[in-house]
C-alpha atoms as a PDB file:
ATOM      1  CA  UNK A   1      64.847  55.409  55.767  1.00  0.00           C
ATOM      2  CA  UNK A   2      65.808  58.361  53.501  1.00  0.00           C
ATOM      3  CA  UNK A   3      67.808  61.342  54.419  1.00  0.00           C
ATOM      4  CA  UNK A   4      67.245  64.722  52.554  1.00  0.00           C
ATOM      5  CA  UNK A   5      70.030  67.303  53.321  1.00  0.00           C
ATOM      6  CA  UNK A   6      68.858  70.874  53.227  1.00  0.00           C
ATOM      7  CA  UNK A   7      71.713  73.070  52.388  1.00  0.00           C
ATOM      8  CA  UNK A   8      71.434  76.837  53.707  1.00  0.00           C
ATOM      9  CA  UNK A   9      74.654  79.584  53.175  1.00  0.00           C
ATOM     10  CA  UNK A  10      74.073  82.296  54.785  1.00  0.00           C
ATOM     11  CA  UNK A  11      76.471  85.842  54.946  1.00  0.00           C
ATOM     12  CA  UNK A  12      75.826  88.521  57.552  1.00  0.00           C
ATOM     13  CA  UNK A  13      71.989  86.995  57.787  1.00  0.00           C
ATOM     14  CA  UNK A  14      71.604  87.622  61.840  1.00  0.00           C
ATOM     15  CA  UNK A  15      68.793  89.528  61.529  1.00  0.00           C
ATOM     16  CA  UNK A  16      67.215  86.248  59.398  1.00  0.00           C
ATOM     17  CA  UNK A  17      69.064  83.152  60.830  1.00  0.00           C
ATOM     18  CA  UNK A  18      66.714  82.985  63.589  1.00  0.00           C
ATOM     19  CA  UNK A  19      63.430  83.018  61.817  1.00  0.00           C
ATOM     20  CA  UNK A  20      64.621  80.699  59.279  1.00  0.00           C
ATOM     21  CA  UNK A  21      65.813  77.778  61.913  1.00  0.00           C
ATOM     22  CA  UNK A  22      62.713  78.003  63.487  1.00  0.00           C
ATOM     23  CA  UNK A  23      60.630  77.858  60.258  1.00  0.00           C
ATOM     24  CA  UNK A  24      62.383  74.936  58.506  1.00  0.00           C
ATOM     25  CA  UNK A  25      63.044  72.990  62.012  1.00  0.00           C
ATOM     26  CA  UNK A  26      58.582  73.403  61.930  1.00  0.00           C
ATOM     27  CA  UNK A  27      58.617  72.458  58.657  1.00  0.00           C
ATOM     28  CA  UNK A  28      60.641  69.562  58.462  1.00  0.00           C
ATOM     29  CA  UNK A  29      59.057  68.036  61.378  1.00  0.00           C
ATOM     30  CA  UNK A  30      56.340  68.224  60.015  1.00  0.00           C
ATOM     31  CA  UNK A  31      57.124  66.307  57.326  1.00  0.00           C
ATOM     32  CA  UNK A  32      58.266  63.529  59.712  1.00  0.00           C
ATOM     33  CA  UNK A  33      55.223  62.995  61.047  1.00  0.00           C
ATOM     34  CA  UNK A  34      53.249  62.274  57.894  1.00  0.00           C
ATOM     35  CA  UNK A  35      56.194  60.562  56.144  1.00  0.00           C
ATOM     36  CA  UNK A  36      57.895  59.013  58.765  1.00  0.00           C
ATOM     37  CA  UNK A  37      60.524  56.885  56.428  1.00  0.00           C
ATOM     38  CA  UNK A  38      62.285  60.385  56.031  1.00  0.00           C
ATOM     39  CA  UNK A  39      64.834  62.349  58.135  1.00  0.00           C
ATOM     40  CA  UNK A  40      66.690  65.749  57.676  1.00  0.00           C
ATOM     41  CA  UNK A  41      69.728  67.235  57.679  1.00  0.00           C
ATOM     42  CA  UNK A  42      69.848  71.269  57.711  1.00  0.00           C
ATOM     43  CA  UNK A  43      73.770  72.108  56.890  1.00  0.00           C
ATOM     44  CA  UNK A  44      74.105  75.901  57.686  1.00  0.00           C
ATOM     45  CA  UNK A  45      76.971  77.369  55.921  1.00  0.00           C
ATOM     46  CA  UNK A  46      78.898  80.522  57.256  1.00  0.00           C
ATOM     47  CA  UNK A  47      80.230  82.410  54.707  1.00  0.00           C
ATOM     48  CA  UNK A  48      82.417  84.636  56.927  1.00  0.00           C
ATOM     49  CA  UNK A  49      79.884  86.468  58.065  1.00  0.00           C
ATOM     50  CA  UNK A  50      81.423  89.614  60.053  1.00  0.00           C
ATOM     51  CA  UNK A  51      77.911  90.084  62.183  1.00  0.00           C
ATOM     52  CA  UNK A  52      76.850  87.539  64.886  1.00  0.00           C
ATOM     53  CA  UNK A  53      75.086  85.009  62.443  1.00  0.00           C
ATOM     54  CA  UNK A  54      77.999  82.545  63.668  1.00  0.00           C
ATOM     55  CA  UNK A  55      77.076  83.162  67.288  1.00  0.00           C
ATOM     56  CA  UNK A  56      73.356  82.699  66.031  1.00  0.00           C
ATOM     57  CA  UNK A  57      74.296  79.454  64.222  1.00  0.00           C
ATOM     58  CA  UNK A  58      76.340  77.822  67.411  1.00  0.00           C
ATOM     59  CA  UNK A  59      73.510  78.805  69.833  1.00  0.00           C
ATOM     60  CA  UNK A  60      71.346  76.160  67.267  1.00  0.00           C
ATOM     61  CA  UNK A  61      73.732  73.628  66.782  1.00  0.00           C
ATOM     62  CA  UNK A  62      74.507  73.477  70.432  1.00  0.00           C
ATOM     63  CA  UNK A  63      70.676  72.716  71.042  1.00  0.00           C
ATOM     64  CA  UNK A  64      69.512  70.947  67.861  1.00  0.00           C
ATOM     65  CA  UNK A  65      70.410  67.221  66.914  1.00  0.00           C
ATOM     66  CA  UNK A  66      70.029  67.410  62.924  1.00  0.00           C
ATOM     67  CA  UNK A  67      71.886  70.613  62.257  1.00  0.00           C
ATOM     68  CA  UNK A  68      75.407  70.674  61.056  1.00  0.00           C
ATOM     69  CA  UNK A  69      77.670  74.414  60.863  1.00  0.00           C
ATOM     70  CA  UNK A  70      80.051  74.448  58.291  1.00  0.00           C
ATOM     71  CA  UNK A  71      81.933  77.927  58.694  1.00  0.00           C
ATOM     72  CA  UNK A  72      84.199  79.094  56.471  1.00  0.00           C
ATOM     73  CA  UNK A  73      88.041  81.101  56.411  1.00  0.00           C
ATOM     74  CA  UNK A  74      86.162  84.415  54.578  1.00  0.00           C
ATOM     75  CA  UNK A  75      83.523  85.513  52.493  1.00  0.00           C
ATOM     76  CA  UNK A  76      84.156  83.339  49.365  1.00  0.00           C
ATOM     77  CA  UNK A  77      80.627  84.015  47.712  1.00  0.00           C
ATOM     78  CA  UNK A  78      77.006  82.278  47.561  1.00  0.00           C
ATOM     79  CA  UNK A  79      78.181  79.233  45.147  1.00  0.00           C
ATOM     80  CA  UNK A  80      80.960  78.736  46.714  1.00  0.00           C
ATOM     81  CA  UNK A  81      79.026  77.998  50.046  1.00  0.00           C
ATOM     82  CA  UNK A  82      76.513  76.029  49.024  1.00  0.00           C
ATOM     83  CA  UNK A  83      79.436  73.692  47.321  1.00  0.00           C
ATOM     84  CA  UNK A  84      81.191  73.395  50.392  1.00  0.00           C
ATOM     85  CA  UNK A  85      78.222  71.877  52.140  1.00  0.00           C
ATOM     86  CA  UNK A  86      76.491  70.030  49.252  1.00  0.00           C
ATOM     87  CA  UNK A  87      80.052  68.346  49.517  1.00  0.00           C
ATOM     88  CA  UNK A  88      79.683  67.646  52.935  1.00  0.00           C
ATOM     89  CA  UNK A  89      75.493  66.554  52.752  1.00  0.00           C
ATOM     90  CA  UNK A  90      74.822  62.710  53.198  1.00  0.00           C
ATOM     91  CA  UNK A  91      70.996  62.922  51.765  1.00  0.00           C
ATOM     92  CA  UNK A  92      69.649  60.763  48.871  1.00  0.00           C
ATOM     93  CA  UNK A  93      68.526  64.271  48.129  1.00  0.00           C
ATOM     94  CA  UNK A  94      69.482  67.734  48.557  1.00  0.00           C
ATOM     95  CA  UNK A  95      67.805  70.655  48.938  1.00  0.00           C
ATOM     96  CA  UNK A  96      69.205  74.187  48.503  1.00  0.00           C
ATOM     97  CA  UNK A  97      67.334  76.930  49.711  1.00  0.00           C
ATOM     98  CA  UNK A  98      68.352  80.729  50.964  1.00  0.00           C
ATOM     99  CA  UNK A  99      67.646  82.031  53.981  1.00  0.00           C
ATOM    100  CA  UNK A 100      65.868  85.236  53.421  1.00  0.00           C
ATOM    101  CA  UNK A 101      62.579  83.471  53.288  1.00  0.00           C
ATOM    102  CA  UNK A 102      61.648  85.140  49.681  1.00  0.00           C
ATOM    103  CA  UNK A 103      61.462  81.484  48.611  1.00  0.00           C
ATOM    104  CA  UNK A 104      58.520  79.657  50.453  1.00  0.00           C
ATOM    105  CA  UNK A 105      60.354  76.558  52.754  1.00  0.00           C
ATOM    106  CA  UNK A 106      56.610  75.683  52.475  1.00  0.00           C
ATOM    107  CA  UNK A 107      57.641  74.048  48.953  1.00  0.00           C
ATOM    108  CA  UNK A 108      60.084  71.626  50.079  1.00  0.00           C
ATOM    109  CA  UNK A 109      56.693  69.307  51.057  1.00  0.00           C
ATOM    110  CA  UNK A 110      55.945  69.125  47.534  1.00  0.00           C
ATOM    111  CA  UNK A 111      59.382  69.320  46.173  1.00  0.00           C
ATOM    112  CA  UNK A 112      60.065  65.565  47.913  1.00  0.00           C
ATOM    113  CA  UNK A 113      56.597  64.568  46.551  1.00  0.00           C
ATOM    114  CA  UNK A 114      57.809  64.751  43.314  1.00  0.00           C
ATOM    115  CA  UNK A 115      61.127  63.229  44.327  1.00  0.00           C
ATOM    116  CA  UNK A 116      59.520  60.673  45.727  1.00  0.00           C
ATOM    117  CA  UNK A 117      57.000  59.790  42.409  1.00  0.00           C
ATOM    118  CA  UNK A 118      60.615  59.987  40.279  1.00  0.00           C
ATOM    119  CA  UNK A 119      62.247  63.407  39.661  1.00  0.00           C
ATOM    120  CA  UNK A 120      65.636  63.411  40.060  1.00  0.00           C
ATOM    121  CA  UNK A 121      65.868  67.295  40.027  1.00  0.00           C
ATOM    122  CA  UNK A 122      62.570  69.644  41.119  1.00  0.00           C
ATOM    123  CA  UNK A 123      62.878  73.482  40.502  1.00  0.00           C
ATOM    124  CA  UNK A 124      61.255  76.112  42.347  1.00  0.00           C
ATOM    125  CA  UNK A 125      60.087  78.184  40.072  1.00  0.00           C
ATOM    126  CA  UNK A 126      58.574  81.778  40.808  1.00  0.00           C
ATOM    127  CA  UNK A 127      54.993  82.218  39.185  1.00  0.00           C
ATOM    128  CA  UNK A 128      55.112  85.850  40.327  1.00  0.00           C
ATOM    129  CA  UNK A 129      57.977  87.964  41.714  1.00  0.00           C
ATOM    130  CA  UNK A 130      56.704  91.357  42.328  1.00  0.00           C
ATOM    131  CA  UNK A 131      58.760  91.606  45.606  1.00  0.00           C
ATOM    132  CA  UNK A 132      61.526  92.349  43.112  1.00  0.00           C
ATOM    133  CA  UNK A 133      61.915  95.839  41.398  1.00  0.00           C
ATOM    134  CA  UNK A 134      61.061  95.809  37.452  1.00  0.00           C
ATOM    135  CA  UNK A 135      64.312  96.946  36.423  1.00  0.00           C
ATOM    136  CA  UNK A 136      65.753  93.086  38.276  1.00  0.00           C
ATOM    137  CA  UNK A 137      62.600  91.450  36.639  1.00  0.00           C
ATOM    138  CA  UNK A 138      63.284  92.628  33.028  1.00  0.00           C
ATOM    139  CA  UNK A 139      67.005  92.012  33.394  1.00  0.00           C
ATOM    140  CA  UNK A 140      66.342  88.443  34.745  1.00  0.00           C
ATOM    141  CA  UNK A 141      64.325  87.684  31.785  1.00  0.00           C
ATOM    142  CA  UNK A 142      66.373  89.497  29.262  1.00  0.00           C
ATOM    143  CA  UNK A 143      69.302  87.589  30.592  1.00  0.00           C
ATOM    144  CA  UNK A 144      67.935  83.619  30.584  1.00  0.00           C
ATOM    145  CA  UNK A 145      66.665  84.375  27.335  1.00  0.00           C
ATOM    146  CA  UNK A 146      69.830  85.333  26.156  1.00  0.00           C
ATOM    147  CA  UNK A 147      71.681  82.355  28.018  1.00  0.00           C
ATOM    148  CA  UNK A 148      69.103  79.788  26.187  1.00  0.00           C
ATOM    149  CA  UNK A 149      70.001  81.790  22.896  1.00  0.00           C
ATOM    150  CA  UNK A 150      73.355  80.809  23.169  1.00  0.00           C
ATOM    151  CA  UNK A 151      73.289  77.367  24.635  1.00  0.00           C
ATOM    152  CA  UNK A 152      72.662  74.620  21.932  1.00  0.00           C
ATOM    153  CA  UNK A 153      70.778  71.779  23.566  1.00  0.00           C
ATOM    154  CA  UNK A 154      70.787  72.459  27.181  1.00  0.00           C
ATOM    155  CA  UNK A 155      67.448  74.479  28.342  1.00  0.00           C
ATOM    156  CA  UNK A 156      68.304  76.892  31.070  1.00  0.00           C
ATOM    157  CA  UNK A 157      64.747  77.283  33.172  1.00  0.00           C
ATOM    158  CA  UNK A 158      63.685  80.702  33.581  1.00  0.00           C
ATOM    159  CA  UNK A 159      62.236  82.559  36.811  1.00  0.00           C
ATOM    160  CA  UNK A 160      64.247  79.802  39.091  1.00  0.00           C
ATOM    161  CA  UNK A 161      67.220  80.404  40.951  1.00  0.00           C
ATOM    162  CA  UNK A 162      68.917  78.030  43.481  1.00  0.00           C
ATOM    163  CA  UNK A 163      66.214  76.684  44.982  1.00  0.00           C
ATOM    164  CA  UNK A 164      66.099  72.882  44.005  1.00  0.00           C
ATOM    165  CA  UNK A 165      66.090  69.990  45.214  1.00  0.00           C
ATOM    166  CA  UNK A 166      68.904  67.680  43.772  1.00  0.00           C
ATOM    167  CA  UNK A 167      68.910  63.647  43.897  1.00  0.00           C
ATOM    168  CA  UNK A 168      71.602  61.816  44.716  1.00  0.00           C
ATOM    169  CA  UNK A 169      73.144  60.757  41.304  1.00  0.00           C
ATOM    170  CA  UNK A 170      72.522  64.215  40.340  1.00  0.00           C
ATOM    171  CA  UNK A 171      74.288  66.086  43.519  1.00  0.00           C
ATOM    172  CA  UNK A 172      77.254  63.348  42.638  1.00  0.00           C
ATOM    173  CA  UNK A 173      77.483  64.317  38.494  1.00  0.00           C
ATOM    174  CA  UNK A 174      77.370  68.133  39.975  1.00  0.00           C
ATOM    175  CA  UNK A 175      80.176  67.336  42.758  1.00  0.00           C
ATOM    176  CA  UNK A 176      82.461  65.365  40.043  1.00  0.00           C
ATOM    177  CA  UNK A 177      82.176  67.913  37.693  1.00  0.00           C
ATOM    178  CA  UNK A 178      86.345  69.591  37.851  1.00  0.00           C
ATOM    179  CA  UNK A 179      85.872  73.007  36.876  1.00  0.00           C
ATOM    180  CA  UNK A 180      86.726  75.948  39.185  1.00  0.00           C
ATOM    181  CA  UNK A 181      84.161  78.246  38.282  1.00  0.00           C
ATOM    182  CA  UNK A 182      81.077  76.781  39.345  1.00  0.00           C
ATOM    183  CA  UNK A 183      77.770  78.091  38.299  1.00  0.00           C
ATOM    184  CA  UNK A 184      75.244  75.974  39.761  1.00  0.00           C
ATOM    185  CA  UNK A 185      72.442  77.167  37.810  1.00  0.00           C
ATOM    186  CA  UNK A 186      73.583  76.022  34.747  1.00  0.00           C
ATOM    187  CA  UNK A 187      75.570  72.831  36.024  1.00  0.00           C
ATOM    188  CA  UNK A 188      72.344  71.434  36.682  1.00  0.00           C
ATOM    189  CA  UNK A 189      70.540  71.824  33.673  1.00  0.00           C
ATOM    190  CA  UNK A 190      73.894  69.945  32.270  1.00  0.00           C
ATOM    191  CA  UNK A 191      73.338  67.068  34.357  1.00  0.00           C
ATOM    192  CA  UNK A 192      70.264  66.183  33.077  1.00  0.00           C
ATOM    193  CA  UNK A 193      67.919  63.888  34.325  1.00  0.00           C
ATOM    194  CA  UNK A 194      64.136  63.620  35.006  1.00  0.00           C
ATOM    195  CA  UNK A 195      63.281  67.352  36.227  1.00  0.00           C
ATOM    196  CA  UNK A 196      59.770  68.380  37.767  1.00  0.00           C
ATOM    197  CA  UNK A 197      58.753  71.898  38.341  1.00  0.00           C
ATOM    198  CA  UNK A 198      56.345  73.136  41.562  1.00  0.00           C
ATOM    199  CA  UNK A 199      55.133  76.847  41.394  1.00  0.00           C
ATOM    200  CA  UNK A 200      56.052  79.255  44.342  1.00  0.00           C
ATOM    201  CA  UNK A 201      55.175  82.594  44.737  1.00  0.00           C
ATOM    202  CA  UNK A 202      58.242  85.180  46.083  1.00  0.00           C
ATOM    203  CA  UNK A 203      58.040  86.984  49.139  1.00  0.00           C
ATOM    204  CA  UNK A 204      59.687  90.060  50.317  1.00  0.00           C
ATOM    205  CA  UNK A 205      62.737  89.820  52.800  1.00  0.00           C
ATOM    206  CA  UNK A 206      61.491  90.811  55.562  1.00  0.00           C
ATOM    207  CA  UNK A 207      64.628  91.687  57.613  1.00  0.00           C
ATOM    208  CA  UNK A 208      67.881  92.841  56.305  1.00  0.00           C
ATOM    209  CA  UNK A 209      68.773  93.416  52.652  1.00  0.00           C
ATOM    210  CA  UNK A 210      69.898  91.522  50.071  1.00  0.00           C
ATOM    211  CA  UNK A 211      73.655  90.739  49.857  1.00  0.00           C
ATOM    212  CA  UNK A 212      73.187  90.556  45.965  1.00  0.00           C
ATOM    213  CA  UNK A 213      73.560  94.122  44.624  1.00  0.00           C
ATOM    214  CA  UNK A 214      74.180  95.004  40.518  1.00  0.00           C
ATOM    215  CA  UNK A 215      78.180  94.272  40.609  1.00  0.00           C
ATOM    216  CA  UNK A 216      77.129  91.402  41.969  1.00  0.00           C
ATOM    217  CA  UNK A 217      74.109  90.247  39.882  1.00  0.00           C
ATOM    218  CA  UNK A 218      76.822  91.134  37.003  1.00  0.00           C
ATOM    219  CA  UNK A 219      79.698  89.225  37.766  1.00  0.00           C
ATOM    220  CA  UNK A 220      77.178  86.097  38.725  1.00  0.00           C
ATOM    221  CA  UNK A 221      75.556  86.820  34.940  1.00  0.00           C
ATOM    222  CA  UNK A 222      79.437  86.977  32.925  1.00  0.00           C
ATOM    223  CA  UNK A 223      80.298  83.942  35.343  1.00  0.00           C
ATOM    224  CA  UNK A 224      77.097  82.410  34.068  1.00  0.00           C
ATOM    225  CA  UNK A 225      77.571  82.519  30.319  1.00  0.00           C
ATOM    226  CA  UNK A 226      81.386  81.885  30.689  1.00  0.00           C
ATOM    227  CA  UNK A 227      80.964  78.157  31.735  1.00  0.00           C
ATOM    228  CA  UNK A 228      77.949  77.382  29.616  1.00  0.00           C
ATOM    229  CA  UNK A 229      79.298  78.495  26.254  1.00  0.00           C
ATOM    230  CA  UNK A 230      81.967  79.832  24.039  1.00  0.00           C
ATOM    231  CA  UNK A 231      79.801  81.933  22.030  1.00  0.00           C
ATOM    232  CA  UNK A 232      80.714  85.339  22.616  1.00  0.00           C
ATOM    233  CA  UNK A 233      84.136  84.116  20.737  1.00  0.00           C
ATOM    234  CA  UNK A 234      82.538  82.955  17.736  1.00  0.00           C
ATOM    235  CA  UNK A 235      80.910  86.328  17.953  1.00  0.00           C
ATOM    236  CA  UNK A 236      84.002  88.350  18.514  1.00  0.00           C
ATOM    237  CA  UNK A 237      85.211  86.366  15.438  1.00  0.00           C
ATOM    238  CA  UNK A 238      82.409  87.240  13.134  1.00  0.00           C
ATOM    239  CA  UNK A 239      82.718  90.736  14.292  1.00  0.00           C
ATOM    240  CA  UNK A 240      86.377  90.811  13.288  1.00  0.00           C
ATOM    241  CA  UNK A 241      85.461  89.511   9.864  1.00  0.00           C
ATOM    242  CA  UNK A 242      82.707  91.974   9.297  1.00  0.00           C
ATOM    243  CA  UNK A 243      85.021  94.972  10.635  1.00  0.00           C
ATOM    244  CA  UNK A 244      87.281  93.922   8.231  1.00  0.00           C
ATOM    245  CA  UNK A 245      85.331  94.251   5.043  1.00  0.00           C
ATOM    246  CA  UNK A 246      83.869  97.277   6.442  1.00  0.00           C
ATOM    247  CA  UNK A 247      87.508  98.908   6.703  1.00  0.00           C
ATOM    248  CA  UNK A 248      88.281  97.636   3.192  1.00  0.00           C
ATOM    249  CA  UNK A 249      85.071  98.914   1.692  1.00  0.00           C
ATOM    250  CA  UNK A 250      85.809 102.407   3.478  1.00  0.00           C
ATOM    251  CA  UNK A 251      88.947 102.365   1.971  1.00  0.00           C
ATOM    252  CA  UNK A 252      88.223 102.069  -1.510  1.00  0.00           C
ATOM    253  CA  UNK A 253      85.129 104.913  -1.150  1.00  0.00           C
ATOM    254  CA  UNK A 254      87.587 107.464   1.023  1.00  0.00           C
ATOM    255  CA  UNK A 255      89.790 107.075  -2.319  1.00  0.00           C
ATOM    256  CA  UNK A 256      87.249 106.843  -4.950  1.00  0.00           C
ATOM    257  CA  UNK A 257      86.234 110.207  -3.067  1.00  0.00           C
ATOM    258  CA  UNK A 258      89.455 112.166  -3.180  1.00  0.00           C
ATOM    259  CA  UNK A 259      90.286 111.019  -6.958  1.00  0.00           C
ATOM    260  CA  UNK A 260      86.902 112.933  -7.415  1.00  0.00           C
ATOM    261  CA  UNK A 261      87.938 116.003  -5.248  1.00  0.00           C
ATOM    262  CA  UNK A 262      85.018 115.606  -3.368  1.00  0.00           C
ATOM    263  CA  UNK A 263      86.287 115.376   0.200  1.00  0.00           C
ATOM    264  CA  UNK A 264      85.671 118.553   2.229  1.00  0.00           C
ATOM    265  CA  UNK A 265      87.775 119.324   5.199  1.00  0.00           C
ATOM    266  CA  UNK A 266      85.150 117.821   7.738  1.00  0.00           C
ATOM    267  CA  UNK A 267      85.755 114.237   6.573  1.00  0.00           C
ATOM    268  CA  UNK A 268      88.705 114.130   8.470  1.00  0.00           C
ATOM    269  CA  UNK A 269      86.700 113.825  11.662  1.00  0.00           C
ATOM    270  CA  UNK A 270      84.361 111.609  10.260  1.00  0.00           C
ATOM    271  CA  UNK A 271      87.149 109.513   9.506  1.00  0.00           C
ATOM    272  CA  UNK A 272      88.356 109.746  13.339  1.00  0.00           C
ATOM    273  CA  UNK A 273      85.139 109.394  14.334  1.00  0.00           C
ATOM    274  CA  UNK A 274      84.672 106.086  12.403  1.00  0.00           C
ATOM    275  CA  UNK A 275      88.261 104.844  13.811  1.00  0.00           C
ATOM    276  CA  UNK A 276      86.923 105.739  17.150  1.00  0.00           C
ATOM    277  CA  UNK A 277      83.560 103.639  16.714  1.00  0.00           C
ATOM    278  CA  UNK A 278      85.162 100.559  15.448  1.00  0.00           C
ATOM    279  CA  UNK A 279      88.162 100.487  17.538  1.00  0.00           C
ATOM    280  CA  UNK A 280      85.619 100.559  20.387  1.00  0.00           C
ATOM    281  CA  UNK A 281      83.967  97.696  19.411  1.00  0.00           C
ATOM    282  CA  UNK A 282      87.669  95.629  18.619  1.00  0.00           C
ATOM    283  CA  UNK A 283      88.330  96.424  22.438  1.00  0.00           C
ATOM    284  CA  UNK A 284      85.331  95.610  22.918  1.00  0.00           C
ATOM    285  CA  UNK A 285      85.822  91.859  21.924  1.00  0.00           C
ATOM    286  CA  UNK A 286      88.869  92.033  22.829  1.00  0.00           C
ATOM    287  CA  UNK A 287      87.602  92.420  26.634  1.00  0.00           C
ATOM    288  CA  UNK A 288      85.239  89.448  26.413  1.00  0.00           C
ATOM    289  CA  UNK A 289      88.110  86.922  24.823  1.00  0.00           C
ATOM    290  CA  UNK A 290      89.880  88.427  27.821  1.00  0.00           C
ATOM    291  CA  UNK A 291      87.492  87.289  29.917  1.00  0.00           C
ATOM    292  CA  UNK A 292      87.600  84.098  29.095  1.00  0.00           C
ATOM    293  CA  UNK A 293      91.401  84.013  29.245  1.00  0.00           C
ATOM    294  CA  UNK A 294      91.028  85.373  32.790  1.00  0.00           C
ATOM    295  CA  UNK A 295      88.390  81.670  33.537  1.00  0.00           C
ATOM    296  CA  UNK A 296      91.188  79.766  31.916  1.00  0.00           C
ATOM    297  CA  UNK A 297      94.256  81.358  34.382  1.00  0.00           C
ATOM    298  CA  UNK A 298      91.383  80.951  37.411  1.00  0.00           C
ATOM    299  CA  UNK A 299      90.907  76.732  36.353  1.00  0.00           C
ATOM    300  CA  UNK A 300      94.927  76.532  35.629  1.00  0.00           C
ATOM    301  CA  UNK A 301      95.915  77.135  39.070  1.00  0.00           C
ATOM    302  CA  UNK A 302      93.208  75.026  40.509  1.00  0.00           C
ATOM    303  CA  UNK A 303      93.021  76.758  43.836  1.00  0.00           C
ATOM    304  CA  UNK A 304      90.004  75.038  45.981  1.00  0.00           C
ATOM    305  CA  UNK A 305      86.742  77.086  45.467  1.00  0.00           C
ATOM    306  CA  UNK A 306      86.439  77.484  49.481  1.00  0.00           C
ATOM    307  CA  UNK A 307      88.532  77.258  52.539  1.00  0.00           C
ATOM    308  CA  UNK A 308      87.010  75.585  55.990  1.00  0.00           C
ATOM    309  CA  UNK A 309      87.757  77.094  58.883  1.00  0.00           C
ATOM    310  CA  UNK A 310      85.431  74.683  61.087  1.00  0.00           C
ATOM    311  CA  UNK A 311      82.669  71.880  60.186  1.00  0.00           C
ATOM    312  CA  UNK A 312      80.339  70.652  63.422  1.00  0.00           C
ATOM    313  CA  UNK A 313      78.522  67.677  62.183  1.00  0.00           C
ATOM    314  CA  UNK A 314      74.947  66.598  62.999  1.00  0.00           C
ATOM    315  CA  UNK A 315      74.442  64.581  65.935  1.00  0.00           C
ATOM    316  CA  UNK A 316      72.072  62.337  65.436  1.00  0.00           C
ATOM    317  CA  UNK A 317      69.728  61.516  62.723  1.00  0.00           C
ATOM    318  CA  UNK A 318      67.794  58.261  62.638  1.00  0.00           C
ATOM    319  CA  UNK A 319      69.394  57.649  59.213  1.00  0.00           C
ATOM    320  CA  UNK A 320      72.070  56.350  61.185  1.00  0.00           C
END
């Protein structure tokens, strides 16, 4: 037998938790019946959710053998869910999947196919994503091309988010790996390992909204680049360097210019204005080293990524 732990955080999803239950529960059984040596796990995460997804969640586990609710102290964020229960998942493979439905559940058939012929990680990746607005589609794009830009040898797949399926040697390199700030997205492509793509096509939400608005798409895209390279302070170096010879090249000319006499009285500004620009971009650089300082203080003090407030186990699964 085989166990494949499907991982699920959900905050303030009430209006979805329903709908998704009952489509995976259908879709993993399922799934049983044509490949019997296989059982499932769902682990539902509450990420202190301040609607009744909890209430939702305990109605399910109450009347369901295979799910597990792992609720948490507060809201401590998407990756920090899906740790928490990826820690907790017994599976020779995981699977981590939202539960908005915009990502097909339809795909985890084919996702253990591949597992199954030898893939130790399989990414869903979206083929077409019109149920997102351009202005997310161009960003998305703009910013995986930029995160492969900067990344030496690790190839960070674009138009796929978190929904994978993981094996087991992979889930336990990803679990070992110390740092604070996880960023599963590019943890993964780390790791390694045979990887296998199936196509999916994205769907709209079709209750609620979407918990991921622009500060947070931003702070998920700095977090991003922070723990998969240093970069930027190469960069910020080079930048230095080059506003230094600039400065001293200025110099000279402003001098050259009033040995001449020919200054006029607006050059002052110019000359402010030119301070202005450059100091601009100093702070600038001076904000992203800052940044990384501000990772560094986060990993010193080693706080855990997530607090749990409660974890119900599954109750039976004939993996046992």
């Amino acid at each position: 037998m085989k166990l494949v732990s499907v991982i699920v955080p959900m905050y303030n999803e009430a209006e979805m938790a329903d709908t998704f239950l009952t489509t995976i529960s259908g879709i993993t059984q399922s799934i049983k019946k044509t490949k019997k040596h296989i059982d499932f796990e769902i682990i539902a995460v509450n990420d202190g959710s301040s609607d009744a997804t909890y209430d939702i969640l305990k109605k399910w586990y109450d009347s369901s053998d295979n799910l597990a609710l792992l609720s948490l102290s507060r809201n401590f964020g998407q990756e920090a869910a899906i740790f928490a229960a990826l820690e907790k998942a017994k599976g020779d493979a995981a699977i981590i999947i939202d539960c908005d439905m915009q990502d097909p559940p339809q795909a985890i058939f084919q996702m253990i196919e591949k597992w199954e012929e030898g893939a130790d990680v399989v990414n869903a990746q979206r083929k077409k994503r019109s149920s997102d607005g351009r202005f997310k589609r161009k960003s998305a794009g703009c910013y995986y091309k930029l995160l492969n830009k900067l990344s030496d040898k690790v190839h960070y797949p674009h138009n796929v988010n978190n929904f994978r399926l993981l094996s087991r040697r992979v889930l336990d390199v990803v679990l070992s790996m110390p740092e604070k700030n996880k960023f599963l997205r590019g943890l993964i492509p780390y790791a390694g390992f045979k990887t296998e793509t199936v196509e999916i096509v994205r769907q709209k939400r079709q209750k609620g909204k979407s918990k991921y608005d622009i500060k947070a798409m931003v702070r998920l895209g700095f977090n991003g680049i922070a723990s998969t390279t240093t970069k930027p302070l190469i960069w910020a170096a080079y930048a230095g360097i080059m506003l230094c010879l600039l400065a001293l090249l200025g110099t000279v000319a402003l001098i050259t210019l009033f040995s001449f006499g020919i200054l006029a009285d607006y050059t002052l500004w110019g000359v402010i204005c030119g301070l202005g620009f450059f100091s601009g971009i100093i702070l600038l650089f001076l904000g992203i080293m800052g940044f990384y300082i501000g990772k560094a203080f986060e990993e010193i003090k080693a706080r855990p990524l997530s607090i749990t407030a409660e974890y119900l186990p599954v109750k039976k699964i004939s993996y046992d």
